[in-house]
PDB file of N, CA and C in Angstrom:
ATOM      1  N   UNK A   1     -96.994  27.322 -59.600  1.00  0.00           N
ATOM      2  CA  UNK A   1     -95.629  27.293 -59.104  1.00  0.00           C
ATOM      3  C   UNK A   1     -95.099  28.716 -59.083  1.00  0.00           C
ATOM      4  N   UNK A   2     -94.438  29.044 -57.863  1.00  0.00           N
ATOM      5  CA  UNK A   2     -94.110  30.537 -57.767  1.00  0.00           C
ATOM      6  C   UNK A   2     -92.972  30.397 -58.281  1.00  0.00           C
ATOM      7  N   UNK A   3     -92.204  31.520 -58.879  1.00  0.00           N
ATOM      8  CA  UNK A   3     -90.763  31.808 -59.390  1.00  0.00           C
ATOM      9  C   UNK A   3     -89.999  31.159 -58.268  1.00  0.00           C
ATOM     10  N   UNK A   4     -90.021  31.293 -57.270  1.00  0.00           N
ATOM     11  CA  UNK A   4     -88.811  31.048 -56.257  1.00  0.00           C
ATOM     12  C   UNK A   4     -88.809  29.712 -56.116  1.00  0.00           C
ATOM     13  N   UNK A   5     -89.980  28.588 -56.143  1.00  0.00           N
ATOM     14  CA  UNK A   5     -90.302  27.288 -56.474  1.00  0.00           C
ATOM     15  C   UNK A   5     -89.379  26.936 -58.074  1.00  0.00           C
ATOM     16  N   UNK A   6     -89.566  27.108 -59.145  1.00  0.00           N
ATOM     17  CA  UNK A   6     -88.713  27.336 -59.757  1.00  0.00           C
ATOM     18  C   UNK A   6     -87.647  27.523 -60.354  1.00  0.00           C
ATOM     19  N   UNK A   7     -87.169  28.349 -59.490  1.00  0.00           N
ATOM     20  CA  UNK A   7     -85.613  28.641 -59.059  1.00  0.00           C
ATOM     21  C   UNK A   7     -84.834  27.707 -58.292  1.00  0.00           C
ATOM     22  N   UNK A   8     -85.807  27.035 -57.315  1.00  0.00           N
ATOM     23  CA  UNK A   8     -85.273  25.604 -57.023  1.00  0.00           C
ATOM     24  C   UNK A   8     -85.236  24.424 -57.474  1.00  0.00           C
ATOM     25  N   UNK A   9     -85.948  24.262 -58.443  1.00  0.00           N
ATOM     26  CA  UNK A   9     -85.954  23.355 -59.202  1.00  0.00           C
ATOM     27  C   UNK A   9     -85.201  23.133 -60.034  1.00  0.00           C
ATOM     28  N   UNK A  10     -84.692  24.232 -60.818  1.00  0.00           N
ATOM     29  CA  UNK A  10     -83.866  24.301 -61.926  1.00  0.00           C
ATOM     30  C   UNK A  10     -82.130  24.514 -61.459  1.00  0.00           C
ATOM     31  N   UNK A  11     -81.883  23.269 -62.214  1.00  0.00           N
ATOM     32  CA  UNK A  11     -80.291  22.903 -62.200  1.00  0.00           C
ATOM     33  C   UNK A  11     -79.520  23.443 -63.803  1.00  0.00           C
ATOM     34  N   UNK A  12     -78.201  23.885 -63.296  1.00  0.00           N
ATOM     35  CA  UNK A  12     -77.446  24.369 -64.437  1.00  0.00           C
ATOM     36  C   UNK A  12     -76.364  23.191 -64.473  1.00  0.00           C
ATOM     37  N   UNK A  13     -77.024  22.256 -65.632  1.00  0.00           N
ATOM     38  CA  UNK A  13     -75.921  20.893 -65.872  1.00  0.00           C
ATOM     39  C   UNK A  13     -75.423  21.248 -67.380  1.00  0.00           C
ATOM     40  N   UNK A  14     -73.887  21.614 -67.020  1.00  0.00           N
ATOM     41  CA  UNK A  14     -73.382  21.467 -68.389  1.00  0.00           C
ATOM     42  C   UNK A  14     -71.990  20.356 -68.538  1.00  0.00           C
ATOM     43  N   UNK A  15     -72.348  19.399 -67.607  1.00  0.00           N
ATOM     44  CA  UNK A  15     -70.923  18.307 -67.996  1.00  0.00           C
ATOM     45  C   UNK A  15     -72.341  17.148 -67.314  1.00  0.00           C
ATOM     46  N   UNK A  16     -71.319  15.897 -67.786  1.00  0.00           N
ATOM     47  CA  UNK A  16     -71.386  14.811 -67.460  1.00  0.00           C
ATOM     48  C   UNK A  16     -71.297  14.323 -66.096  1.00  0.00           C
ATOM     49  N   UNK A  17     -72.261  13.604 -65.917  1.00  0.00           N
ATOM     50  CA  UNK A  17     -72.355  13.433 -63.758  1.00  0.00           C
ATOM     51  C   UNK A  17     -72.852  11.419 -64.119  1.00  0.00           C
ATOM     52  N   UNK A  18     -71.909  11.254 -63.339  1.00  0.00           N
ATOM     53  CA  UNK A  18     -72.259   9.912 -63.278  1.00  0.00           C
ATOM     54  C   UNK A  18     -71.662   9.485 -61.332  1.00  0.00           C
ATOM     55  N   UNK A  19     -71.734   8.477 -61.201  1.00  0.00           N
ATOM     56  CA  UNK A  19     -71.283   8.187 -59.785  1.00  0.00           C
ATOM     57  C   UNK A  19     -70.331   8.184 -60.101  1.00  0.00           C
ATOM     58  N   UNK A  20     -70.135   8.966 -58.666  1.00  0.00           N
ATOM     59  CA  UNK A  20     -68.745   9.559 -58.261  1.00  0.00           C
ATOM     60  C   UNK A  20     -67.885  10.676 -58.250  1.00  0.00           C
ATOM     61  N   UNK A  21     -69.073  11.261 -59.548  1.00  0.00           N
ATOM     62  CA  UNK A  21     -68.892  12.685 -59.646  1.00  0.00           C
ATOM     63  C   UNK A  21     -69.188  13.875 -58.387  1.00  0.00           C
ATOM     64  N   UNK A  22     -68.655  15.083 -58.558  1.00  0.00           N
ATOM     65  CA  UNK A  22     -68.879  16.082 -56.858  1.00  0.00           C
ATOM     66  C   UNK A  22     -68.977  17.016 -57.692  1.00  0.00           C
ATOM     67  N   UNK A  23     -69.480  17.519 -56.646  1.00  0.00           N
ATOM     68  CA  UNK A  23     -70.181  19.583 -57.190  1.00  0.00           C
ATOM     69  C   UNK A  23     -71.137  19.893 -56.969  1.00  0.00           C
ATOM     70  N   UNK A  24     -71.305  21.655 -56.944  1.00  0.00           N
ATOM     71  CA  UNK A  24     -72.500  22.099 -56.455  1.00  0.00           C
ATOM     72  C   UNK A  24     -73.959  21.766 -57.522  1.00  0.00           C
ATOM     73  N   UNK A  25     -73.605  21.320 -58.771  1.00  0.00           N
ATOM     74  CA  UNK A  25     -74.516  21.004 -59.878  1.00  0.00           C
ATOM     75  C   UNK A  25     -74.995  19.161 -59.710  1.00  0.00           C
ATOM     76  N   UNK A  26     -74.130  18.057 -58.667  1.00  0.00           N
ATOM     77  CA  UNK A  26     -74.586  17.768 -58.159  1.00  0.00           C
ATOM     78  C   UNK A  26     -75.643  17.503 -56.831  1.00  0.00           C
ATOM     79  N   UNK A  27     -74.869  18.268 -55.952  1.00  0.00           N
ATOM     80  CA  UNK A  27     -75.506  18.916 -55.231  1.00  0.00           C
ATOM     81  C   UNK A  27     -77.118  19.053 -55.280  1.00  0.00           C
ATOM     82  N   UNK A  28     -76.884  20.111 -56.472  1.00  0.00           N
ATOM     83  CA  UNK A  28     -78.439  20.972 -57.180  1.00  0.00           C
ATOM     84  C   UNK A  28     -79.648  19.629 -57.715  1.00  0.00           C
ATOM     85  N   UNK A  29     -79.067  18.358 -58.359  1.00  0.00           N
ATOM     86  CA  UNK A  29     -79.749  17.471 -59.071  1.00  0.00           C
ATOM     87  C   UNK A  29     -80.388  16.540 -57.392  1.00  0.00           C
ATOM     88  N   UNK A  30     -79.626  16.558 -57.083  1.00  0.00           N
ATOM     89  CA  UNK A  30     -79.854  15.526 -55.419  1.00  0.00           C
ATOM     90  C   UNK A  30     -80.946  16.520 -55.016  1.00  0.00           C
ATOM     91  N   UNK A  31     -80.626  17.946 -54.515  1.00  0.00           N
ATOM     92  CA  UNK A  31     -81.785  18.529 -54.288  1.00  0.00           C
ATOM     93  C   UNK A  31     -83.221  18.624 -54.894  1.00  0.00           C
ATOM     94  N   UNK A  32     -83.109  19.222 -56.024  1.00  0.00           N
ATOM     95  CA  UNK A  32     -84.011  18.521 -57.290  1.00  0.00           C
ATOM     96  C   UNK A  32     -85.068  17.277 -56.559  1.00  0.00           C
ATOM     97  N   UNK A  33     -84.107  15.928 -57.167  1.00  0.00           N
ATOM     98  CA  UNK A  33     -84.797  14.570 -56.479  1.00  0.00           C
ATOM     99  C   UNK A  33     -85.320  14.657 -55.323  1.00  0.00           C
ATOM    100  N   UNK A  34     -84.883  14.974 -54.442  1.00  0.00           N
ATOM    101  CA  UNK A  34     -85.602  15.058 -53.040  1.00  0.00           C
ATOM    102  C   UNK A  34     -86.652  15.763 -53.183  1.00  0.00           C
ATOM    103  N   UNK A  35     -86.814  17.159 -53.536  1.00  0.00           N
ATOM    104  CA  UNK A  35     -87.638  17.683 -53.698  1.00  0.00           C
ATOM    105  C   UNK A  35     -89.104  17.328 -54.115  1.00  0.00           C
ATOM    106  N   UNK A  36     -88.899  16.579 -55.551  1.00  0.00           N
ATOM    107  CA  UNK A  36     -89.685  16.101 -56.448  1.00  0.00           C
ATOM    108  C   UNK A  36     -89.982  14.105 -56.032  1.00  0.00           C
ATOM    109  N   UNK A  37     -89.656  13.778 -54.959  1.00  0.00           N
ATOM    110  CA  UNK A  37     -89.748  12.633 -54.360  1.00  0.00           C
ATOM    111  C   UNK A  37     -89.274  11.609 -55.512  1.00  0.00           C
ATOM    112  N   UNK A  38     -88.283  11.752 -55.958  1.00  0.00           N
ATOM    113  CA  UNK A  38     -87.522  11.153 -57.135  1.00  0.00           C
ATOM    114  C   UNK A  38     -86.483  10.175 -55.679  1.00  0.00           C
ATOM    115  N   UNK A  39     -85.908  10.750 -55.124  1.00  0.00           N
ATOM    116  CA  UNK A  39     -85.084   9.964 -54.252  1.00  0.00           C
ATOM    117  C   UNK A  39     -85.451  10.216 -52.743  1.00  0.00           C
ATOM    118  N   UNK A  40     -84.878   9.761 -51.997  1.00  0.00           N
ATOM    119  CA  UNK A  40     -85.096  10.003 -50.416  1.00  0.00           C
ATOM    120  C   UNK A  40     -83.608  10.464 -49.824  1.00  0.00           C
ATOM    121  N   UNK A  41     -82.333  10.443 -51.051  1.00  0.00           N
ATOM    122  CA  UNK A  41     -81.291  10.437 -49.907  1.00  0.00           C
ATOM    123  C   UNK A  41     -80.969  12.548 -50.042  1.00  0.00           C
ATOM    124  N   UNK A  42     -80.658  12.525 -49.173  1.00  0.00           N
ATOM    125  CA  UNK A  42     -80.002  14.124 -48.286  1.00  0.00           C
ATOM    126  C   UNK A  42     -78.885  14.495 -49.609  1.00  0.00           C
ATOM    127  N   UNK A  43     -78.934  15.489 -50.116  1.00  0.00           N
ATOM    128  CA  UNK A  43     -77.999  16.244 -51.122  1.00  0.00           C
ATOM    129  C   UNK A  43     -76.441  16.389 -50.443  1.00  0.00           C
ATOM    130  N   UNK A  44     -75.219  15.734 -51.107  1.00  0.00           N
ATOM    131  CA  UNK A  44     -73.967  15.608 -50.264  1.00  0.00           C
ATOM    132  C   UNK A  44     -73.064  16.594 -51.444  1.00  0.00           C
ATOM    133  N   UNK A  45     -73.764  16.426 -52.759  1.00  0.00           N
ATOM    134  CA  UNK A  45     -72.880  16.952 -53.757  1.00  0.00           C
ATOM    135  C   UNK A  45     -72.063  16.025 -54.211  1.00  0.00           C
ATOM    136  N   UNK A  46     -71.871  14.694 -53.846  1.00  0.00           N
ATOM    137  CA  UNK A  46     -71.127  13.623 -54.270  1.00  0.00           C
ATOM    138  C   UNK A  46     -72.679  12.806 -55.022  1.00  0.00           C
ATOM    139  N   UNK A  47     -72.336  12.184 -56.203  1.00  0.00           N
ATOM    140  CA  UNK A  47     -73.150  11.772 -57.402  1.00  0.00           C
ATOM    141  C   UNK A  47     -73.011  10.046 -56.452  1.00  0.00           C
ATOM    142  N   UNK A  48     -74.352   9.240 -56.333  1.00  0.00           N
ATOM    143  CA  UNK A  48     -73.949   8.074 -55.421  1.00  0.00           C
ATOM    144  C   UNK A  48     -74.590   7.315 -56.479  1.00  0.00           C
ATOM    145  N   UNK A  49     -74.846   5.841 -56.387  1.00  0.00           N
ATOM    146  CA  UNK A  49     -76.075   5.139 -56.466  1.00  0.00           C
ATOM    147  C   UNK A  49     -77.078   5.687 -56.421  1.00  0.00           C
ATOM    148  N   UNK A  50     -77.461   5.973 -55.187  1.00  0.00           N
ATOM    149  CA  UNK A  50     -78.547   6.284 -54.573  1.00  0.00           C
ATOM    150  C   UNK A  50     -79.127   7.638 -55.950  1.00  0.00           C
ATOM    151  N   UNK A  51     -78.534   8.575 -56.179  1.00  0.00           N
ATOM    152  CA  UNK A  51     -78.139   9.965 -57.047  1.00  0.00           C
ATOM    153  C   UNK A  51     -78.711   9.328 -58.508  1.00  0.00           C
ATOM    154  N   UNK A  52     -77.706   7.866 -59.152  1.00  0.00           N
ATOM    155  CA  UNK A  52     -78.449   7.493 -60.009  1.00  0.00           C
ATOM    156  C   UNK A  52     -79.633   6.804 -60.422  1.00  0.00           C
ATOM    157  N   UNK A  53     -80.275   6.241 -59.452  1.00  0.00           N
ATOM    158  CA  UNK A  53     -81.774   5.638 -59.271  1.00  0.00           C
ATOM    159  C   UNK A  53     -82.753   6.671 -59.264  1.00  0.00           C
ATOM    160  N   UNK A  54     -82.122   7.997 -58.763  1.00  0.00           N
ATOM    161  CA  UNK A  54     -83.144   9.221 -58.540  1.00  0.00           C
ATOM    162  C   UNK A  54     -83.403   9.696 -59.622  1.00  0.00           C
ATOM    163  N   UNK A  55     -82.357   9.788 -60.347  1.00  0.00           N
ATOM    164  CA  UNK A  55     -82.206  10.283 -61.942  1.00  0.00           C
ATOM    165  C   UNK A  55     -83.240   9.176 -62.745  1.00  0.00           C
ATOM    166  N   UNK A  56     -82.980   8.288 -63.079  1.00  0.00           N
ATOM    167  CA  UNK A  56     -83.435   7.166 -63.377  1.00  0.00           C
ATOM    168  C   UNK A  56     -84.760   7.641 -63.707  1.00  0.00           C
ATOM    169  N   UNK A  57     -85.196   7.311 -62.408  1.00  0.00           N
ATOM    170  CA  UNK A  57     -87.189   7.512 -62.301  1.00  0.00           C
ATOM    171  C   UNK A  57     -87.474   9.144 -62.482  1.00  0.00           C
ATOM    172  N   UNK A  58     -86.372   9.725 -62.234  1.00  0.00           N
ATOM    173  CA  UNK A  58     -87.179  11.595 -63.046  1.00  0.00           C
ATOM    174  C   UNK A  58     -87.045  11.152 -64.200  1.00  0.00           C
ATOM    175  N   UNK A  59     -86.051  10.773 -65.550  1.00  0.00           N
ATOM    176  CA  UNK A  59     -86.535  10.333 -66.881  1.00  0.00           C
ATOM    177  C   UNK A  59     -87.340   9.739 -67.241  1.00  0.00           C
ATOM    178  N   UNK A  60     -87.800   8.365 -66.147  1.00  0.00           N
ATOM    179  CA  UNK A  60     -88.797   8.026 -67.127  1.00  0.00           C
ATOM    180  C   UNK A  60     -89.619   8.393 -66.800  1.00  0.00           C
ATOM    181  N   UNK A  61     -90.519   9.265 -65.796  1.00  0.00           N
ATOM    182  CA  UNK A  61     -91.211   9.824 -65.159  1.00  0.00           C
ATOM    183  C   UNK A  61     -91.697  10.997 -66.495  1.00  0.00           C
ATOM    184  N   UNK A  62     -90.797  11.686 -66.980  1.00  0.00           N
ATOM    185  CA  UNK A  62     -90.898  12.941 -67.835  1.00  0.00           C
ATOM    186  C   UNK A  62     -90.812  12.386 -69.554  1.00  0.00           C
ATOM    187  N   UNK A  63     -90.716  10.614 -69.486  1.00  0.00           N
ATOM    188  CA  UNK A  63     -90.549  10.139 -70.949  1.00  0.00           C
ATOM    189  C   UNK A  63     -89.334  10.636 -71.631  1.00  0.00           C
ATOM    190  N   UNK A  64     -88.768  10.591 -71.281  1.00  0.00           N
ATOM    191  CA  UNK A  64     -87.075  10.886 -72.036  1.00  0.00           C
ATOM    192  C   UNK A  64     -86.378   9.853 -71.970  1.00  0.00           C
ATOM    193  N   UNK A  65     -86.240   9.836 -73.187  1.00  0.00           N
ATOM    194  CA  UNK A  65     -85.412   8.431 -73.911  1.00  0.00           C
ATOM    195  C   UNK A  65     -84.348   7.342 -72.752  1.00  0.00           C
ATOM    196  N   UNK A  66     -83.636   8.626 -72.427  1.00  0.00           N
ATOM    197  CA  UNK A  66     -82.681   8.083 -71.625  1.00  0.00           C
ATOM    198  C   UNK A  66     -82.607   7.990 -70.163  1.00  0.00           C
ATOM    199  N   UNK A  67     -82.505   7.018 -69.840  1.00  0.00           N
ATOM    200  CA  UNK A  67     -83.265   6.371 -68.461  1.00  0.00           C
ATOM    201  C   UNK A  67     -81.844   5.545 -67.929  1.00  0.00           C
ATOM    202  N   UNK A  68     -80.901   6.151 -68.160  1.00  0.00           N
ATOM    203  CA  UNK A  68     -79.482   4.866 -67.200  1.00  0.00           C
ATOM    204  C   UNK A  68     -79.220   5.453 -65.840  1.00  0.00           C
ATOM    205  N   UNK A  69     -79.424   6.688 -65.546  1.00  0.00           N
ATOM    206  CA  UNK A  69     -79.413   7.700 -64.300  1.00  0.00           C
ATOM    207  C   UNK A  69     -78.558   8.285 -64.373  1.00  0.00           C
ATOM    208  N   UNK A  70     -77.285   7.897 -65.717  1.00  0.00           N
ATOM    209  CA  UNK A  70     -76.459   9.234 -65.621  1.00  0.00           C
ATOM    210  C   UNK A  70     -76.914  10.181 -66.394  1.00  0.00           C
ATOM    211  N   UNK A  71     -76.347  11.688 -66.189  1.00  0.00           N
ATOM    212  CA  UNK A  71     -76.553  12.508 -66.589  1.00  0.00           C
ATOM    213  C   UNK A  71     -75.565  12.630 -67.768  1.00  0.00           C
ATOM    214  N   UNK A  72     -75.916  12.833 -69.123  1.00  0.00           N
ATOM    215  CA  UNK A  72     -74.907  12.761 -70.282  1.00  0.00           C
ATOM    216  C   UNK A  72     -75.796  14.384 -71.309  1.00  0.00           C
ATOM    217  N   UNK A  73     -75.466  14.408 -72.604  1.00  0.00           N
ATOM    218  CA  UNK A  73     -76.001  15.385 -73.818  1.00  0.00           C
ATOM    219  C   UNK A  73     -77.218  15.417 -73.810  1.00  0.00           C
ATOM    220  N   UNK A  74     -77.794  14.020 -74.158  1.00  0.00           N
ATOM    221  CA  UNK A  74     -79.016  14.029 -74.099  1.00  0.00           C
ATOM    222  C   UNK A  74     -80.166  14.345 -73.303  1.00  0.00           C
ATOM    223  N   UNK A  75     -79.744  13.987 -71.597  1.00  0.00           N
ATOM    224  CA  UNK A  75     -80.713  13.985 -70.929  1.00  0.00           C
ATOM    225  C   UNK A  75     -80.847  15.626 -70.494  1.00  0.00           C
ATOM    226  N   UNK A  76     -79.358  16.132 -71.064  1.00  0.00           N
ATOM    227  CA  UNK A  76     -79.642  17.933 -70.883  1.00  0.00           C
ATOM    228  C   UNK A  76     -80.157  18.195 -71.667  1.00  0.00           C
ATOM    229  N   UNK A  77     -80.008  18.025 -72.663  1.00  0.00           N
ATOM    230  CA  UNK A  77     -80.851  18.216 -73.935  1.00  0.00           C
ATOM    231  C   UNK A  77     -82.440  18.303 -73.418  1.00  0.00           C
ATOM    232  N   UNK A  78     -82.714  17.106 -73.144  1.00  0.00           N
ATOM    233  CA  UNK A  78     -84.138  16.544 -72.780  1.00  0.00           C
ATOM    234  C   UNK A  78     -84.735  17.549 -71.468  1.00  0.00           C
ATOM    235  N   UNK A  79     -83.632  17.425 -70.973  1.00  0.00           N
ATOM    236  CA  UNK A  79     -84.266  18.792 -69.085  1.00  0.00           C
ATOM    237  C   UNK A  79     -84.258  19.908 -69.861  1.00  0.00           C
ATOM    238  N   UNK A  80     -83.703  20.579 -70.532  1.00  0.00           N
ATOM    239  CA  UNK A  80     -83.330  21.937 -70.870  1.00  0.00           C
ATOM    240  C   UNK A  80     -84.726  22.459 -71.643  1.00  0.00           C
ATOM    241  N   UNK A  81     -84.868  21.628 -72.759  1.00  0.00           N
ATOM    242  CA  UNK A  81     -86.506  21.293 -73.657  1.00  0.00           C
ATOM    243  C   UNK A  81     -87.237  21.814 -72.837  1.00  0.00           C
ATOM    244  N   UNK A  82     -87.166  21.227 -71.326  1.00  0.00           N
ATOM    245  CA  UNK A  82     -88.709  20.970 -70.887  1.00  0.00           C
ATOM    246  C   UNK A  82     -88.577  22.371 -69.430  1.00  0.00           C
ATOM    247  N   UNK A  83     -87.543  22.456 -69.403  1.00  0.00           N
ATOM    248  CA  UNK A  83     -87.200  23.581 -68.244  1.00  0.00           C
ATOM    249  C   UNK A  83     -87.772  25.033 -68.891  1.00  0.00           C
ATOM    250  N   UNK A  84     -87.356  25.011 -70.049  1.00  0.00           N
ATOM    251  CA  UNK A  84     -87.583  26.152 -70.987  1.00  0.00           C
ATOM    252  C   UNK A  84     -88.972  26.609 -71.497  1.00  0.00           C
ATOM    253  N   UNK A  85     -89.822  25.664 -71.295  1.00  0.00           N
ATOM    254  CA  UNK A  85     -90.951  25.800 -71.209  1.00  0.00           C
ATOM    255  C   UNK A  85     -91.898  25.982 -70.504  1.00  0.00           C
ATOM    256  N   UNK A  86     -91.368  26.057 -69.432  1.00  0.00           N
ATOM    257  CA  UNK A  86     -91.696  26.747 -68.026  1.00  0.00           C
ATOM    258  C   UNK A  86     -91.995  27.986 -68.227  1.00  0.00           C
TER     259      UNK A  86
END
């Protein structure tokens, strides 16, 4: 994986994203999923359904506890772990 691969991959989540939530850190997680064939839908920056099913299957995909598709402490906790070890 080249740095610039990388650089796309990695999201800066420091709040809580659940549906319905907006922002470019949603945005970044939608991109993410698509990327990583976690979801199929187009990055709007609005947190959907669709946003939490994507989430969903990247946790349990990576074995992290928490698998509801929102994004909360833990599951940064859990990305951050594993980003960092990159």
């Amino acid at each position: 994986m080249s740095s610039n691969d990388f650089a796309q991959d990695f999201c800066h989540l420091d709040r809580d994203l659940d549906v319905g939530a907006i922002g470019g850190d949603v945005f970044c997680i939608q991109r993410l999923l698509e990327r990583k064939k976690f979801s199929n839908e187009k990055p709007s920056g609005t947190f959907t359904e669709a946003t939490r099913r994507g989430v969903a299957k990247w946790a349990r995909v990576n074995k992290w506890h928490h698998v509801t598709g929102t994004i909360d402490s833990s599951l940064r906790r859990a990305y951050g772990e594993v980003s960092e070890r990159r």
